[in-house]
N, C-alpha and C. Protein backbone atom coordinates (compact mmCIF):
# COMPACT_ATOMS: atom_id res chain seq x y z
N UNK A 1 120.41 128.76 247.57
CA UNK A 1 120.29 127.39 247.15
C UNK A 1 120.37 126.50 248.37
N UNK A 2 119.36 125.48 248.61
CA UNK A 2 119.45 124.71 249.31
C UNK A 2 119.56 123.29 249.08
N UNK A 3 120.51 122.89 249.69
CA UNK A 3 120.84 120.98 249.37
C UNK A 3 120.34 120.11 250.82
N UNK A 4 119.16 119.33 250.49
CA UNK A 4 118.70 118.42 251.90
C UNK A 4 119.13 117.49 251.37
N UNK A 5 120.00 117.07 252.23
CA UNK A 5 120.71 115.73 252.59
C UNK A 5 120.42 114.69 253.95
N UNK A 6 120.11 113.54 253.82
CA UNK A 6 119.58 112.82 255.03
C UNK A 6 120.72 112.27 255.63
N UNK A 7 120.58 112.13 256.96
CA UNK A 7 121.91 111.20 257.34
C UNK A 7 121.15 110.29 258.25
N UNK A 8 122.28 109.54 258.60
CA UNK A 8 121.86 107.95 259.67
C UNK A 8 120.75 108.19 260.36
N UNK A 9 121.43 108.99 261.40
CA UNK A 9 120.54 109.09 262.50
C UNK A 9 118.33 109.66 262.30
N UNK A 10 117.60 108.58 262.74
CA UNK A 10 116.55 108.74 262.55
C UNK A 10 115.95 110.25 262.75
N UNK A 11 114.92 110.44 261.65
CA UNK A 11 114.27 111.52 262.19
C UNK A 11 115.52 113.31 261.80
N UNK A 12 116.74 113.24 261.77
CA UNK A 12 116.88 113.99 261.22
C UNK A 12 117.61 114.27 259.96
N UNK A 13 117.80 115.83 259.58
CA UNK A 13 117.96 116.18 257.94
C UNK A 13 119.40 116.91 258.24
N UNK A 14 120.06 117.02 257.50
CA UNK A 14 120.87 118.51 257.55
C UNK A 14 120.75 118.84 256.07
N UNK A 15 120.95 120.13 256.49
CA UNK A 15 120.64 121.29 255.20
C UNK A 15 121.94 121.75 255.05
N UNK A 16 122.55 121.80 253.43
CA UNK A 16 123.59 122.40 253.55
C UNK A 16 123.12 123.98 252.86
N UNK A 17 123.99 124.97 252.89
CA UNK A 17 122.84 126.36 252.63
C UNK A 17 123.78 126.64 251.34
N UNK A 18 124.91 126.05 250.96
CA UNK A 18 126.07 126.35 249.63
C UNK A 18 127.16 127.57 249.88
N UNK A 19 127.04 127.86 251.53
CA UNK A 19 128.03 129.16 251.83
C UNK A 19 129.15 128.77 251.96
N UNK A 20 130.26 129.23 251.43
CA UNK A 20 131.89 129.04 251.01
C UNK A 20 132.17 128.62 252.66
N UNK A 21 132.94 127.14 252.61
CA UNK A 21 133.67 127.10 253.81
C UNK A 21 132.85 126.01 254.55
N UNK A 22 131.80 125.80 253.38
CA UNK A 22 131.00 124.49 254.62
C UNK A 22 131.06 123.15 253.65
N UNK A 23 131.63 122.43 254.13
CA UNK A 23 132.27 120.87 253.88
C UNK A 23 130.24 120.16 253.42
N UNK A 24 130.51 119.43 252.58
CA UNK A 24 129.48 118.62 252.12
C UNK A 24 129.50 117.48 252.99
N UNK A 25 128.51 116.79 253.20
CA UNK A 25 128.28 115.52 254.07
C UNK A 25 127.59 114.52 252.77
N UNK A 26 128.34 113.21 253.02
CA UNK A 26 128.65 112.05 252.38
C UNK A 26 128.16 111.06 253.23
N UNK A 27 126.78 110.62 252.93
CA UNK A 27 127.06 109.69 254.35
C UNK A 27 127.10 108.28 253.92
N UNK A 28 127.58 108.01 252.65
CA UNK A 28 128.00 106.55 251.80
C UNK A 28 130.01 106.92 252.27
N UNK A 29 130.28 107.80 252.70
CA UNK A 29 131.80 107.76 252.24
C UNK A 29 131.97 107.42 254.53
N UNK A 30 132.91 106.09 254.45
CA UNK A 30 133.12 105.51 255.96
C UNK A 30 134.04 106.42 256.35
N UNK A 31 133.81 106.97 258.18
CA UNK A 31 134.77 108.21 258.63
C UNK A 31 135.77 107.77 258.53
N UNK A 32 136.30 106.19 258.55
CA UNK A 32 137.63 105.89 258.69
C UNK A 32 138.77 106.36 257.10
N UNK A 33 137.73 106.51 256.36
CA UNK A 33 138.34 107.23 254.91
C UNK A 33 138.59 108.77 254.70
N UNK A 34 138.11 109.21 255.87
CA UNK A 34 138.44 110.84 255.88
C UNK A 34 139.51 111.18 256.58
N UNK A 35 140.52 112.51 256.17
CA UNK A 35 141.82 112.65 256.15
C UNK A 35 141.72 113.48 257.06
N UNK A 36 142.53 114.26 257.86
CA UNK A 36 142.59 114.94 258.94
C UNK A 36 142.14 116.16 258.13
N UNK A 37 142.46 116.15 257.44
CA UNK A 37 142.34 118.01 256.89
C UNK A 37 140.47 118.15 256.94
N UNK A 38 140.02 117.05 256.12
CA UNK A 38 138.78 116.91 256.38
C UNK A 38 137.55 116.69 257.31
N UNK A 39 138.10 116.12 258.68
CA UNK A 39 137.55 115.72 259.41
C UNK A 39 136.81 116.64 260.10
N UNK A 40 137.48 117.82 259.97
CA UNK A 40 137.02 119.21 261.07
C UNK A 40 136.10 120.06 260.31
N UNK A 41 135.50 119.49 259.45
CA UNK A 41 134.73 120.21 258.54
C UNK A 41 133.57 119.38 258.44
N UNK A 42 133.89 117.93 259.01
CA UNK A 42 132.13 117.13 258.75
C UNK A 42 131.40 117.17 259.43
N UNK A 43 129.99 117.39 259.28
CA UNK A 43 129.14 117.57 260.34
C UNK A 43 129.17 116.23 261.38
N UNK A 44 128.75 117.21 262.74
CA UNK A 44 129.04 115.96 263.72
C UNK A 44 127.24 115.88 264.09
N UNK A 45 126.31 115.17 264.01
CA UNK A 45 125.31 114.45 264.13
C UNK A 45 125.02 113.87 265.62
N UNK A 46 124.43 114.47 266.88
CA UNK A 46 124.30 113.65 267.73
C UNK A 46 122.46 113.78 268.52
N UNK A 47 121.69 112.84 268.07
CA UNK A 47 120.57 113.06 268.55
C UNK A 47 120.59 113.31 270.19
N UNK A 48 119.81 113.92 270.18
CA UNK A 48 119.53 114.33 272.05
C UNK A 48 118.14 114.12 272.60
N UNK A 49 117.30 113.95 271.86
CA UNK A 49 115.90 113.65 272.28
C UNK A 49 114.87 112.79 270.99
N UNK A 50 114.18 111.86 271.25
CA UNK A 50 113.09 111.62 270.41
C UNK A 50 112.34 110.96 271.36
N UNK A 51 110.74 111.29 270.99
CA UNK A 51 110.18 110.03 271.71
C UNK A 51 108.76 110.78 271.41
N UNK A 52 107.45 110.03 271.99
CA UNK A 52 106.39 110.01 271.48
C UNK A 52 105.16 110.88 272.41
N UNK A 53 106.33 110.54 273.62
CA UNK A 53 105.59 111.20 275.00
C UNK A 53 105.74 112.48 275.86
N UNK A 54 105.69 112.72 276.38
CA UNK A 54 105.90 113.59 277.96
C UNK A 54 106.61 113.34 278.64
N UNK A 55 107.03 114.10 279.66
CA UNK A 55 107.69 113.67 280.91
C UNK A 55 106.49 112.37 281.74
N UNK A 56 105.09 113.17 281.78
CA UNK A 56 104.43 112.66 282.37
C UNK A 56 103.92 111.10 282.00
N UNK A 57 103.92 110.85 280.61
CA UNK A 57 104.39 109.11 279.63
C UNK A 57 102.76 109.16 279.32
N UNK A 58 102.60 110.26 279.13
CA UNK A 58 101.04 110.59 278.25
C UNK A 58 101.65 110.97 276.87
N UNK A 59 100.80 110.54 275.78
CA UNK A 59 101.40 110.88 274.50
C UNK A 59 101.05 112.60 273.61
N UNK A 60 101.53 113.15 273.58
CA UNK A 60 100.89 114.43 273.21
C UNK A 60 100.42 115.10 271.96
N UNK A 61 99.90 115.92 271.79
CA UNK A 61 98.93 116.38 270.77
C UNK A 61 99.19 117.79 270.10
N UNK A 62 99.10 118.29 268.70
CA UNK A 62 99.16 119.70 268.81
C UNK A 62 97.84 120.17 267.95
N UNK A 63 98.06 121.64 268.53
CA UNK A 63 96.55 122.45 268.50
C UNK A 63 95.87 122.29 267.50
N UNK A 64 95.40 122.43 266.72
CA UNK A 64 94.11 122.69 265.43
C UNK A 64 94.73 124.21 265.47
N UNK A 65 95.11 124.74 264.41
CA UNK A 65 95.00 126.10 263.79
C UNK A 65 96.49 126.41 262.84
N UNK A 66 96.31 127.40 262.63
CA UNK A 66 97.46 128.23 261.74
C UNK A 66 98.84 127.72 262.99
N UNK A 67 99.87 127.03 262.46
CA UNK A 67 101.32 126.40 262.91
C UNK A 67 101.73 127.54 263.86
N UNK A 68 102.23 127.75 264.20
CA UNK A 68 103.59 128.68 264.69
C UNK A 68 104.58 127.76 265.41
N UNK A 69 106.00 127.98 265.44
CA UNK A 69 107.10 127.25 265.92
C UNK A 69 107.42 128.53 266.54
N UNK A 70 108.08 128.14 268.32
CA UNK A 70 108.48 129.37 268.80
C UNK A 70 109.94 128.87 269.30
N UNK A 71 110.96 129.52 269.70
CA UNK A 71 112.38 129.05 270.30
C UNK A 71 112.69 130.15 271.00
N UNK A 72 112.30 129.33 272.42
CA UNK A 72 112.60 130.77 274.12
C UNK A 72 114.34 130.39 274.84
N UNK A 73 114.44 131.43 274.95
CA UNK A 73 115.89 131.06 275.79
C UNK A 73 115.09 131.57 276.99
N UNK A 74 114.98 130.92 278.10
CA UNK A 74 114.65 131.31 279.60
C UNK A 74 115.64 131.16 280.26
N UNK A 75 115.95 132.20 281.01
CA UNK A 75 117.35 132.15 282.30
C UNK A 75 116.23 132.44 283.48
N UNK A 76 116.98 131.07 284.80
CA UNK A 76 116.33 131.37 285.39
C UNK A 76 117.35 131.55 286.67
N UNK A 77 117.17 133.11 287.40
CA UNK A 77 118.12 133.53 287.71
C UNK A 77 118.40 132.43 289.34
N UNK A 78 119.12 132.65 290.46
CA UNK A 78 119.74 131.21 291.43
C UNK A 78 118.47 131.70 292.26
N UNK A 79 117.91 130.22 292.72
CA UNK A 79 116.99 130.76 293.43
C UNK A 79 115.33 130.65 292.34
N UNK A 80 115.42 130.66 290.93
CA UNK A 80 114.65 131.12 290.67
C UNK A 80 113.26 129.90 289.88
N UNK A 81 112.11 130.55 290.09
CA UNK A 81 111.05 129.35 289.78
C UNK A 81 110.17 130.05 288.91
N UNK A 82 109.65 129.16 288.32
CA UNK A 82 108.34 129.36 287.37
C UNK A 82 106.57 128.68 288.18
N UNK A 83 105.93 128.84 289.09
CA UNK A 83 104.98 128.17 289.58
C UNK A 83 104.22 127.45 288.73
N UNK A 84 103.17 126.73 289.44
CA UNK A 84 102.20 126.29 289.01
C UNK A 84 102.20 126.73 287.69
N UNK A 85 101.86 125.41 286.46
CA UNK A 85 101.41 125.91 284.98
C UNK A 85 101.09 124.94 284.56
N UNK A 86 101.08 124.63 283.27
CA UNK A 86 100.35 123.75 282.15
C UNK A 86 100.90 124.32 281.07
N UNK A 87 101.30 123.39 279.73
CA UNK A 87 101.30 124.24 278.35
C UNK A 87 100.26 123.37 277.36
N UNK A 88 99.69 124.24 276.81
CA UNK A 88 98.38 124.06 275.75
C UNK A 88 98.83 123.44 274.67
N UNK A 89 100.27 123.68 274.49
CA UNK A 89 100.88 122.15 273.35
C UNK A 89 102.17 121.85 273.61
N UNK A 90 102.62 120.94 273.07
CA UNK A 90 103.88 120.29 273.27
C UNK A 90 104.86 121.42 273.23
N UNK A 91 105.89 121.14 273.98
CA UNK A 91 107.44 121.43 273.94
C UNK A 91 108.74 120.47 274.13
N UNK A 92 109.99 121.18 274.09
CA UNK A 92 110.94 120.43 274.04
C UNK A 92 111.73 121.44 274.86
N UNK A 93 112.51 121.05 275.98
CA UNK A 93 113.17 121.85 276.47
C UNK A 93 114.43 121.34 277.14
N UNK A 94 115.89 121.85 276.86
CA UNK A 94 116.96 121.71 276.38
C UNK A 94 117.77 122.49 277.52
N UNK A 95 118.67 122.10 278.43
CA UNK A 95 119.46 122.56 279.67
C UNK A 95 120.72 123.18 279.18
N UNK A 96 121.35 124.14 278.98
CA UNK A 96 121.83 124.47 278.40
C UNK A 96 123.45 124.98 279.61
N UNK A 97 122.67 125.62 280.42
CA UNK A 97 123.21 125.78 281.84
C UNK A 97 122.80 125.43 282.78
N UNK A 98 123.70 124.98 284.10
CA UNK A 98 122.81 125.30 285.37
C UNK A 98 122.12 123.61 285.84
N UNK A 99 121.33 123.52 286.82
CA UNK A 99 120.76 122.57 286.95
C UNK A 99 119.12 123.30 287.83
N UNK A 100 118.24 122.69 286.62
CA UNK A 100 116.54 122.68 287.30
C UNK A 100 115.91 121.16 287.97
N UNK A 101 115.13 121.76 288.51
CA UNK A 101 113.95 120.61 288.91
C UNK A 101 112.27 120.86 288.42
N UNK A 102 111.64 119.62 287.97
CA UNK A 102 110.77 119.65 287.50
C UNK A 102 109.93 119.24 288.33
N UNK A 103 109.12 119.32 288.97
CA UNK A 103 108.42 118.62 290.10
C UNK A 103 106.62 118.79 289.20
N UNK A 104 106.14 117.84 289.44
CA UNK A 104 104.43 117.39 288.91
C UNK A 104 103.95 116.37 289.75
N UNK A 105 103.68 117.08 291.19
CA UNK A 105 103.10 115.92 292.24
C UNK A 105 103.94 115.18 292.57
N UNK A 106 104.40 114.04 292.92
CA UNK A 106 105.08 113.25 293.29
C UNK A 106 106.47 112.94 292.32
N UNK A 107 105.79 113.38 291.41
CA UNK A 107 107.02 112.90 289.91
C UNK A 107 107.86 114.01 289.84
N UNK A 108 109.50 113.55 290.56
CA UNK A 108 110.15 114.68 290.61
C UNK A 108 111.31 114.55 289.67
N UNK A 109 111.73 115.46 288.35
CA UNK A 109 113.29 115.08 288.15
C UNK A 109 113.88 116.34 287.76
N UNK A 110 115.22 115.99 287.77
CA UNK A 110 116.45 116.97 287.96
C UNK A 110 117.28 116.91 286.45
N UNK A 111 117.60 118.31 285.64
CA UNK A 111 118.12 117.92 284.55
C UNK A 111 119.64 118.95 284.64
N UNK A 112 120.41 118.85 284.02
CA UNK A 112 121.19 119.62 284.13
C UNK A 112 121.79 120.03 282.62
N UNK A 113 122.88 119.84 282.14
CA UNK A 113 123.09 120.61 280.99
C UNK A 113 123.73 119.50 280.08
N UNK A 114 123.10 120.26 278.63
CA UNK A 114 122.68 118.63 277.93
C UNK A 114 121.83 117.79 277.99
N UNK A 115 120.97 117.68 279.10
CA UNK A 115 119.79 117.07 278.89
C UNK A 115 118.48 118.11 278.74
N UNK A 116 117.93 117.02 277.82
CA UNK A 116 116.13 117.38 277.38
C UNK A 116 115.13 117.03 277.61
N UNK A 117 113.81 117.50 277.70
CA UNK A 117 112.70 116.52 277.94
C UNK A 117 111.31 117.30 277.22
N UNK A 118 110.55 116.51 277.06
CA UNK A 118 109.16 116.99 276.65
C UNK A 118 107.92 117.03 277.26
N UNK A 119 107.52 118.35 277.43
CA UNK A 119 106.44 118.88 278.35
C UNK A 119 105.12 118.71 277.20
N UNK A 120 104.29 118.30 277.96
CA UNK A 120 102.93 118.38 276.60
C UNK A 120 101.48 118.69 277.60
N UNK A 121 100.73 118.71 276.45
CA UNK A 121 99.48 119.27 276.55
C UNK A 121 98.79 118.37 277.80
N UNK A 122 98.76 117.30 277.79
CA UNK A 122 98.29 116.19 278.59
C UNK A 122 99.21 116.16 279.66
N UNK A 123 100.19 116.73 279.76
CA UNK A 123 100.82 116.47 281.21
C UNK A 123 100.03 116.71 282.56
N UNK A 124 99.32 118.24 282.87
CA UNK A 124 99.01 118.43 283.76
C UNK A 124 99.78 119.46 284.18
N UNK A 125 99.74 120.33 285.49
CA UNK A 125 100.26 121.03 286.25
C UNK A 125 101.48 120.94 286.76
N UNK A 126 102.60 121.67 286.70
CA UNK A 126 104.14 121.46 287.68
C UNK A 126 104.22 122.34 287.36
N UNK A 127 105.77 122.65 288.16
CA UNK A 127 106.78 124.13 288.76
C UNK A 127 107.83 123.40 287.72
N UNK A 128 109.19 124.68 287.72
CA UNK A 128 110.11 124.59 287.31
C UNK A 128 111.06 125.76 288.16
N UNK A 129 112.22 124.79 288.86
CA UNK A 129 113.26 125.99 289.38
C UNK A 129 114.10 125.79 289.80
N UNK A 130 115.04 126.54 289.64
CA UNK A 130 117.11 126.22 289.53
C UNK A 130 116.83 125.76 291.02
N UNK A 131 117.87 124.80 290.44
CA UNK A 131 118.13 124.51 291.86
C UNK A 131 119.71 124.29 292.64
N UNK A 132 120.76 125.31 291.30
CA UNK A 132 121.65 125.32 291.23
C UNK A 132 122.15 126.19 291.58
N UNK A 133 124.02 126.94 292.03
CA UNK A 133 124.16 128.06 292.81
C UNK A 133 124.63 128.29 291.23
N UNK A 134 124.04 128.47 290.26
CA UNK A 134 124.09 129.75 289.73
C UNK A 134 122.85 129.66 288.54
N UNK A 135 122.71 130.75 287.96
CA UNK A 135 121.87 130.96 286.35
C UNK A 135 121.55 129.52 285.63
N UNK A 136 120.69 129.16 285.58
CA UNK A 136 120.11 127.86 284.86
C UNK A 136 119.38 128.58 283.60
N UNK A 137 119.91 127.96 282.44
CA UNK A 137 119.58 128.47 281.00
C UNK A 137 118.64 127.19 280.39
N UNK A 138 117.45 127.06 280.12
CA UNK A 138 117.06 126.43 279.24
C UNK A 138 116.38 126.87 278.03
N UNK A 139 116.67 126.27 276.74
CA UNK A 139 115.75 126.30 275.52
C UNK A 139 114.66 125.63 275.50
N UNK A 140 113.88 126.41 274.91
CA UNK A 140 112.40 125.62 274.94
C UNK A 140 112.10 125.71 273.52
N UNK A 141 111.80 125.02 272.50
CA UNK A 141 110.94 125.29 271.28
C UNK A 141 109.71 124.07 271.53
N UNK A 142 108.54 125.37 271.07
CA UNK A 142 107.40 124.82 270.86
C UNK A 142 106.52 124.22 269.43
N UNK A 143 105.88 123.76 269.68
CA UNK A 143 105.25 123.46 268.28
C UNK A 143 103.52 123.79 268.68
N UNK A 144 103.72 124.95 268.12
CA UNK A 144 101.95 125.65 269.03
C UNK A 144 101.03 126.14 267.86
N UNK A 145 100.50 126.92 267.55
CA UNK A 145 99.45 127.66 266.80
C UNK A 145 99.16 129.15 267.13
N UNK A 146 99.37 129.90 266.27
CA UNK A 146 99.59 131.37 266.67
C UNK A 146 98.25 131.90 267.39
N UNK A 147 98.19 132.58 268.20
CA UNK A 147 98.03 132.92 269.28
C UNK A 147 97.74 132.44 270.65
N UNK A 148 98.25 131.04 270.80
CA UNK A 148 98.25 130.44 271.63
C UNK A 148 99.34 130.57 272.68
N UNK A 149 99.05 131.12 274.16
CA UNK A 149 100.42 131.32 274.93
C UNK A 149 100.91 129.72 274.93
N UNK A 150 102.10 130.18 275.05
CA UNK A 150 103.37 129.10 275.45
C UNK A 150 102.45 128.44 277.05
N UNK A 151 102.40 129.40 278.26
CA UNK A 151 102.22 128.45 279.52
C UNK A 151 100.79 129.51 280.07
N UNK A 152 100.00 128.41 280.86
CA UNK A 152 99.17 129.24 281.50
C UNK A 152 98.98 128.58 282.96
N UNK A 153 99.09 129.96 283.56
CA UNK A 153 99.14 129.72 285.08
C UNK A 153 97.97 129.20 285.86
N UNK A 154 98.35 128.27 286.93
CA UNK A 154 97.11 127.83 287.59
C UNK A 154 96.93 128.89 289.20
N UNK A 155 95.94 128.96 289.11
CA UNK A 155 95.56 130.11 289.82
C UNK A 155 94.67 129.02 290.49
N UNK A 156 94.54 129.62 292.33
CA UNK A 156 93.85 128.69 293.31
C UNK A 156 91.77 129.73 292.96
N UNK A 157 91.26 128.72 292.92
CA UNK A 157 89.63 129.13 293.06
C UNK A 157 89.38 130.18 293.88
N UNK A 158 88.76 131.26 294.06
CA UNK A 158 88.55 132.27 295.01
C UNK A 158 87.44 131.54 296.38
């Protein structure tokens, strides 16, 4: 059994699933009315990303075909890079550990843990790579179309 319940914050839902031990969310009842016993049981709600664009502030697009949603954990070990690429549809990607750099020509930024950003179809070409002394963890979920790779490499002309 599933209960969708909306709360404040724009854009998202929580689902309660009815498994013993999970507190209902009220979002007419004010936190200042909840009792300690209760408090550690309400969902805590904190958006981390929305927006319309890219890193690159191009607005992005997804594929034409049959959906697929994918969710990558990439570790990227000290030292370590992803070259030259492009992705064929939007993503969202989430710092989990560690600190990367995103570099796309001149447009350089640095994320570390807790922050997110969105890579899209229209961006263009960049690298990605720790630039931290240890393991940099990011999540990536995509919103792609099945059989479409996640990234494709740019390779120099022969």
């Amino acid at each position: 059994m599933f209960k969708l319940v909306s709360v404040a914050a724009p854009g998202l839902v929580a689902i309660g699933l009815g498994l013993g031990g999970c507190a209902s969310f009220d979002q007419n009842k004010p936190a200042a009315q909840s009792d300690a016993a209760s408090a550690s049981k309400e969902l805590q709600i904190k958006p981390i990303l929305q927006t319309t664009t890219g890193l690159s502030g191009k607005t992005f697009t997804y594929p034409e075909g049959e959906a697929e949603l994918r969710l990558l954990r990439v570790e990227f070990p000290v030292g370590g890079s992803v070259p030259l690429h492009t992705h064929p549809a939007p993503l969202i990607a989430y710092v989990s550990q560690g600190q990367i750099r995103h570099t796309r020509g001149d447009q350089v930024n640095t994320f570390g843990p807790g922050q997110a950003f969105v890579e899209s179809d229209q961006g263009g070409p960049h690298t990605v790579e720790n630039i931290g002394e240890e393991p940099a963890v990011v999540f990536v979920a995509v919103a792609s179309k099945q059989g479409l790779p996640t990234t494709n490499f740019v390779t120099s002309a022969p």
